[in-house]
Protein backbone atom coordinates (compact mmCIF):
# COMPACT_ATOMS: atom_id res chain seq x y z
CA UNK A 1 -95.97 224.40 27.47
CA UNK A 2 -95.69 220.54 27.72
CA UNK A 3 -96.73 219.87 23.83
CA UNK A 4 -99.28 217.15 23.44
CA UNK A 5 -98.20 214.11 21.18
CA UNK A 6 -100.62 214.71 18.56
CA UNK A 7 -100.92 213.28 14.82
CA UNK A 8 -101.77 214.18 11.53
CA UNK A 9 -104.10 217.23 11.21
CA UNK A 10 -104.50 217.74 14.98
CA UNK A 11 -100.45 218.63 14.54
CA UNK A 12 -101.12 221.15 11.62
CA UNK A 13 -103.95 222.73 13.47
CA UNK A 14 -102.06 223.14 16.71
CA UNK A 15 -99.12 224.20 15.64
CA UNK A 16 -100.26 227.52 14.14
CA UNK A 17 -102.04 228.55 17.18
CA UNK A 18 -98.66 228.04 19.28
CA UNK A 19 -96.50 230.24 16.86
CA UNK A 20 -98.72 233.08 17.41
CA UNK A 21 -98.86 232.63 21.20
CA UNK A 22 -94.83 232.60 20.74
CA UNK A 23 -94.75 236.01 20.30
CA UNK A 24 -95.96 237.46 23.42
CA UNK A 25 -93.18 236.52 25.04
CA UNK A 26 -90.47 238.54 22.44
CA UNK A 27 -89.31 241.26 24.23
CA UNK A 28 -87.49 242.99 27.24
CA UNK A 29 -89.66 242.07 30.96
CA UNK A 30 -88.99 244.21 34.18
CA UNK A 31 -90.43 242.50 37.13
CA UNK A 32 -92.31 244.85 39.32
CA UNK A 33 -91.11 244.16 42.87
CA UNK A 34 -94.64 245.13 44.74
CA UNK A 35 -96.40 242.59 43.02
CA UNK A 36 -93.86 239.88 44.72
CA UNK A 37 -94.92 236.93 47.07
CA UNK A 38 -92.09 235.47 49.21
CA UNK A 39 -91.71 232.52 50.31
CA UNK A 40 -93.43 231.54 53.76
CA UNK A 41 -90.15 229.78 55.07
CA UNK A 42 -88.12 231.52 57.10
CA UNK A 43 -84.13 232.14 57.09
CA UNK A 44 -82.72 230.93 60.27
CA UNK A 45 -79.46 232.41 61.70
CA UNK A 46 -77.68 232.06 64.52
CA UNK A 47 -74.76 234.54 66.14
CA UNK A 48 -73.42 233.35 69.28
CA UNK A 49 -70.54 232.53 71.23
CA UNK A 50 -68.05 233.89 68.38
CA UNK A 51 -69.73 231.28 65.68
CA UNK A 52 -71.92 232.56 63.16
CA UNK A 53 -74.74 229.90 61.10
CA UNK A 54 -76.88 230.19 58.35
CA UNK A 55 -79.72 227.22 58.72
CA UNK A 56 -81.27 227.44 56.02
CA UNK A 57 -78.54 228.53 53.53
CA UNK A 58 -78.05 225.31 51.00
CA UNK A 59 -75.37 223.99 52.10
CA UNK A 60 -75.41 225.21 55.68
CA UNK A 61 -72.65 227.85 56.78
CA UNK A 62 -70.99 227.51 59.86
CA UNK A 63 -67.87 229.52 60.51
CA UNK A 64 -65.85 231.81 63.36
CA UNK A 65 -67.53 235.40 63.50
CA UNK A 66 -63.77 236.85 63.71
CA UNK A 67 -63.48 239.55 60.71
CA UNK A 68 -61.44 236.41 58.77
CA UNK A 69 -61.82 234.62 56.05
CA UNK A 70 -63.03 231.15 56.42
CA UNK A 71 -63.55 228.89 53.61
CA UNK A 72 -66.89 227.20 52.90
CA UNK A 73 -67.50 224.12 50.41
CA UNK A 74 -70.44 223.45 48.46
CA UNK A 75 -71.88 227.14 47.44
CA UNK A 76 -70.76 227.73 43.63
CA UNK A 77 -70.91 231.68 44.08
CA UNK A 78 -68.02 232.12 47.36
CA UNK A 79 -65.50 229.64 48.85
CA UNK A 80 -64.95 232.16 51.79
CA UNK A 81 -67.69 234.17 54.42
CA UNK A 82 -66.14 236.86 56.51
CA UNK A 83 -68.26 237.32 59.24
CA UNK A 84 -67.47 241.28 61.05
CA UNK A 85 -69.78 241.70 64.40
CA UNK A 86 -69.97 245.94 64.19
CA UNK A 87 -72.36 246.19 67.51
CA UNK A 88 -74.70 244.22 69.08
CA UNK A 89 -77.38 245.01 66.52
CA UNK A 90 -75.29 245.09 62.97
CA UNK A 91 -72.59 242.76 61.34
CA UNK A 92 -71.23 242.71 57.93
CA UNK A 93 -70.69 239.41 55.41
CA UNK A 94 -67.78 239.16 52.93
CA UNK A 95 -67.96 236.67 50.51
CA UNK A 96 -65.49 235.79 48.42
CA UNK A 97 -64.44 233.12 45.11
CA UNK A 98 -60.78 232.54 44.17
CA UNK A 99 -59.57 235.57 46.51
CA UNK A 100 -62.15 238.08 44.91
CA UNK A 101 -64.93 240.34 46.94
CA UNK A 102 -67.74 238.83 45.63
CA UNK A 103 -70.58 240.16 48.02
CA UNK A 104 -70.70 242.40 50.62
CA UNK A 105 -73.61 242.85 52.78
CA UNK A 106 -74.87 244.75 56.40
CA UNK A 107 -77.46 243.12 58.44
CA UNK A 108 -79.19 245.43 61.15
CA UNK A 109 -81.40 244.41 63.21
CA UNK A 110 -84.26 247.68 64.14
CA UNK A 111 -84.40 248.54 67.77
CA UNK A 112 -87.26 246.26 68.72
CA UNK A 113 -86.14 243.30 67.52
CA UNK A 114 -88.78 243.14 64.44
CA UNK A 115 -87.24 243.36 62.06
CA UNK A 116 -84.06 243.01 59.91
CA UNK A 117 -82.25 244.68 56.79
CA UNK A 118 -79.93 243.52 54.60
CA UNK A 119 -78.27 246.13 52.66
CA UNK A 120 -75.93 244.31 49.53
CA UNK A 121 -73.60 244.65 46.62
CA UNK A 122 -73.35 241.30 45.22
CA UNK A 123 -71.08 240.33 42.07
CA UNK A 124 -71.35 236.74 42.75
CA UNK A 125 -73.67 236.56 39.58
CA UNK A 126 -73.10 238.92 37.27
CA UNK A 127 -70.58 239.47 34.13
CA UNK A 128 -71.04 243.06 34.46
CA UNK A 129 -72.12 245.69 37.03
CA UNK A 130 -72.94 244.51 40.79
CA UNK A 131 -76.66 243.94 41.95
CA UNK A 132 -77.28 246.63 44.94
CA UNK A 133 -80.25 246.69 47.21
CA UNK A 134 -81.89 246.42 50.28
CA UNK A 135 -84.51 244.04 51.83
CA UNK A 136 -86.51 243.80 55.17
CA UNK A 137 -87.13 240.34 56.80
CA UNK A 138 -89.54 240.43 59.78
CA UNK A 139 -88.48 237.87 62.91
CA UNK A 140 -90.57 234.87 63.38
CA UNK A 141 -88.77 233.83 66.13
CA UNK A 142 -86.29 235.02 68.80
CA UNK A 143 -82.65 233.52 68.95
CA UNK A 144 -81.59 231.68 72.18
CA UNK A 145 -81.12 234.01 75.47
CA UNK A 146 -77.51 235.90 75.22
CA UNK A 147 -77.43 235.46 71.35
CA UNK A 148 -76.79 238.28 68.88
CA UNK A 149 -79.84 239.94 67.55
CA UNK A 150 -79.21 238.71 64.81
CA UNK A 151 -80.52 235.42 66.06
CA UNK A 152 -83.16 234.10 65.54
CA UNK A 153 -85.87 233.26 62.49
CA UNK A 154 -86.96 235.60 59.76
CA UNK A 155 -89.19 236.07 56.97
CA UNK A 156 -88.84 237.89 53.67
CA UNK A 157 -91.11 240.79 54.51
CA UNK A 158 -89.74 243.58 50.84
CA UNK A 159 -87.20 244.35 48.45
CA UNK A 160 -86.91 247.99 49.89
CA UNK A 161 -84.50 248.92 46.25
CA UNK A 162 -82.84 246.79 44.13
CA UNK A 163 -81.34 247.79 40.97
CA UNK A 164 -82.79 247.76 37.82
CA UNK A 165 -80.18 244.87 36.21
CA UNK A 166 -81.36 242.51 38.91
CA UNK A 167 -85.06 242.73 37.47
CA UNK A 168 -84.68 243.06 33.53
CA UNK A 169 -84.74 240.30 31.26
CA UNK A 170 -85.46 239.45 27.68
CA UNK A 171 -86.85 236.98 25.65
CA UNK A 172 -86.94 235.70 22.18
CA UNK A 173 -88.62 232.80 20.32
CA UNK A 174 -87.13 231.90 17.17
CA UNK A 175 -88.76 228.93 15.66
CA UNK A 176 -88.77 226.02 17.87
CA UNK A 177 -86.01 228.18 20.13
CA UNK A 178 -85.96 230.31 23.22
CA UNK A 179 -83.44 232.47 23.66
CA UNK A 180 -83.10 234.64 26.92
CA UNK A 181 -80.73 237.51 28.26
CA UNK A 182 -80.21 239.50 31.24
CA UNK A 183 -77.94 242.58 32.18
CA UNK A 184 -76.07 240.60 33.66
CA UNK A 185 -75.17 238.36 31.72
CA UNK A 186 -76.89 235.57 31.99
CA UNK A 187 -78.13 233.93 28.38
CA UNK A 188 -79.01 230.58 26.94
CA UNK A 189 -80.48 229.26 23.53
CA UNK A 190 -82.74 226.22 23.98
CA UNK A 191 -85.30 224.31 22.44
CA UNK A 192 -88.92 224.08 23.33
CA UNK A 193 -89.27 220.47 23.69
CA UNK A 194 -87.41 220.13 26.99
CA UNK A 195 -83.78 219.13 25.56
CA UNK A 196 -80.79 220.51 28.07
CA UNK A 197 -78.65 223.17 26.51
CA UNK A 198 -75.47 225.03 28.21
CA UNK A 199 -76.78 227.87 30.20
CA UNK A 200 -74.13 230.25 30.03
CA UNK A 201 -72.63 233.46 32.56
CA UNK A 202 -73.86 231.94 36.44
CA UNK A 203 -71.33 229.73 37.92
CA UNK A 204 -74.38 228.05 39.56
CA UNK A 205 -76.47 226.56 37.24
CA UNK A 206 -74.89 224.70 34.02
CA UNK A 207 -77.32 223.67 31.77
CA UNK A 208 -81.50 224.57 31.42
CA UNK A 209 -84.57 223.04 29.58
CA UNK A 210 -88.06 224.67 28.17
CA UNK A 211 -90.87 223.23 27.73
CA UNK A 212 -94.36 224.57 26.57
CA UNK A 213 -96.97 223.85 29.31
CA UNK A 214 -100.02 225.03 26.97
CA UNK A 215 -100.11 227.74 24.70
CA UNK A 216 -99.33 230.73 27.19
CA UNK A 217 -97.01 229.38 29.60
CA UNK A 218 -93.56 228.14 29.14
CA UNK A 219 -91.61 225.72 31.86
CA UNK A 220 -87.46 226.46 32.47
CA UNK A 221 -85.76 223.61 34.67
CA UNK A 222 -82.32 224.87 35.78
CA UNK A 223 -80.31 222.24 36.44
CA UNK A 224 -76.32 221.86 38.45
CA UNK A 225 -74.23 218.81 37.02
CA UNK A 226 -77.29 217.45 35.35
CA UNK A 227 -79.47 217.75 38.88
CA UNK A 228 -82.55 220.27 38.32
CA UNK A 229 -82.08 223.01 41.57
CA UNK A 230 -84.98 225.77 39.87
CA UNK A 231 -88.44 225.28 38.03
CA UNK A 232 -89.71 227.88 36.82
CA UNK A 233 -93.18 229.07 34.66
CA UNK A 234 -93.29 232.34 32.60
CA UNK A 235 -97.15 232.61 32.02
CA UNK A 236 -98.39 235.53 29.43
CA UNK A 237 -101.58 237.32 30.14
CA UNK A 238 -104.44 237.78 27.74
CA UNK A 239 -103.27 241.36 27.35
CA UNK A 240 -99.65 240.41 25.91
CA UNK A 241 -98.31 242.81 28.31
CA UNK A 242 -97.81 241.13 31.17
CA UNK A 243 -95.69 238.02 32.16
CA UNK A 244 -96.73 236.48 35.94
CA UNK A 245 -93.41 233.91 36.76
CA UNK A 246 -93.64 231.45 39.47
CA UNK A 247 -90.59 230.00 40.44
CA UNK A 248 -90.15 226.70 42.86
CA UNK A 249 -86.30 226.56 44.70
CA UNK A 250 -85.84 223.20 44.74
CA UNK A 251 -82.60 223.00 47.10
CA UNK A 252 -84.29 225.18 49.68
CA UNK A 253 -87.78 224.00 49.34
CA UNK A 254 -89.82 227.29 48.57
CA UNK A 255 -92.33 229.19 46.28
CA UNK A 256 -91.77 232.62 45.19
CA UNK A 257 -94.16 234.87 42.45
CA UNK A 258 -93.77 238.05 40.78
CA UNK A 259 -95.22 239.98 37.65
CA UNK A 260 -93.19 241.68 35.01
CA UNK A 261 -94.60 244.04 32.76
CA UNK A 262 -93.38 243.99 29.17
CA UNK A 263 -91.02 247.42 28.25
C-alpha cells in the first residue's frame, strides 16, 4: 500500500491496523488458472520465405527458420532461437543461453486455421525443475498469402496445463519486510516503503520494490538495470483466503489478472 505521511497519533493509530492486515498475506498462494484474464494484444508472428519473426516479442526476433542456431541480443533468458519447420502446420523453437537448452517448444496450428498451441518445457527461469505446459492462442488475423500457418496474429485464448511450480508462491511479512519465494527459485527480501533490494534467481529482473497501496493491497515494481519492466498488485480479499494479482508488462504494453487461493 502507498503509506500516507501521517504524524503523531494518526501514525500510532494507523499503524496497528496495517500489522494486522500484514498477515493475510503469510502463506503459500496457488493461482487458479480459470480465473485468468489475458491480455487483449495479440502475438504477431511471421514464417515465410525461410525467415521466422516474432513482432511482438521485446526485443523483436528475426532469424533463418533453418534447424540452426542463430544468436539473438537483448532477451536475458536465450542468446540463440532455433527455429525447425516440421510441416506446414507445426514448427519447433530451441532456445538457448551460454550453449544450454533452455526452452523447447511446438507450435501447431489446428486444421482450420483458428487456432494455435504451444506445447513447452522452459528452464529459462527456474533454479530447479522445468515449467511444462500447454496454451491455446486463437488467430486474430491471417498471415500474408503463401506464409506458414503459423502466420499471422493471435490472442491468448488458455493455459490448457501448466505445472504446479509455475503457479505456487509464498509470502511472508516480517515487520516492515516482505519476503517472497517460488519453486523455482525465485526470492527476494524487501521493505515496504518502496526501497530497491536484489531480487535474486531470474536472470531478467535484478532488483524489486513494495509498497503498501492501502491496507489490503501491496505494489511490487520489478525493475532491469534500475529500469522498472513489471508492476504488479497482490490485493487480499475480505475472506483472507484469497489473493486477486494484477500485473501491468511494461516492455510489451499489456494487462494480465488472475486469483490465487491461499493453501
Amino acid at each position: 500500500m502507498k503509506r500516507i505521511a501521517l504524524a503523531g497519533l494518526l501514525i500510532a493509530l494507523f499503524m496497528p491496523a496495517a500489522a494486522m492486515a500484514q498477515s493475510n498475506f503469510d502463506g503459500t498462494w496457488k493461482f487458479d488458472l480459470k480465473t485468468a484474464k489475458f491480455p487483449t494484444k495479440p502475438d504477431v508472428f511471421v514464417l515465410q520465405d525461410g525467415m521466422y519473426e516474432c513482432k511482438t516479442c521485446v526485443p523483436p526476433v528475426k532469424v533463418k527458420a533453418d534447424g540452426e542456431d542463430h544468436s539473438v541480443t537483448g532477451h536475458p533468458y536465450y542468446d540463440t532461437v532455433n527455429i525447425k519447420i516440421v510441416n506446414d502446420h507445426a514448427m519447433v523453437e530451441t532456445d538457448k543461453k551460454g550453449g544450454k537448452t533452455v526452452t523447447v517448444g511446438k507450435a501447431t496450428v489446428s486444421d482450420d486455421g483458428k487456432t494455435i498451441t504451444f506445447e513447452f518445457n522452459d528452464s529459462s527461469n527456474t533454479n530447479a525443475a522445468p515449467v511444462t505446459g500447454k496454451v491455446t492462442e486463437t488467430r486474430v488475423a491471417a498471415g500474408a498469402p503463401g506464409s506458414h500457418a503459423i502466420s499471422g496474429s493471435w490472442r491468448m485464448a488458455k493455459f490448457d496445463t501448466i505445472s504446479d511450480n509455475a503457479i505456487v508462491m509464498t509470502l511472508k511479512v516480517d515487520g516492515d519486510m516482505l519476503h517472497m519465494s517460488t519453486p523455482t527459485g525465485q526470492s527476494y527480501a524487501a521493505k515496504l516503503d518502496g526501497t530497491d533490494a536484489p531480487y535474486k534467481g531470474d536472470p531478467g529482473i535484478s532488483s524489486v520494490s513494495v509498497k503498501w497501496i492501502d491496507k489490503t493491497t501491496i505494489e511490487e515494481t520489478d525493475k532491469r538495470d534500475g529500469k522498472p519492466i513489471t508492476t504488479a498488485q497482490f490485493a487480499v480479499m475480505a475472506d483472507g483466503k484469497t489473493m486477486n494479482l494484477t500485473s501491468h508488462d511494461l516492455l510489451a504494453g499489456t494487462t494480465s489478472h488472475i486469483s490465487a487461493a491461499k493453501q
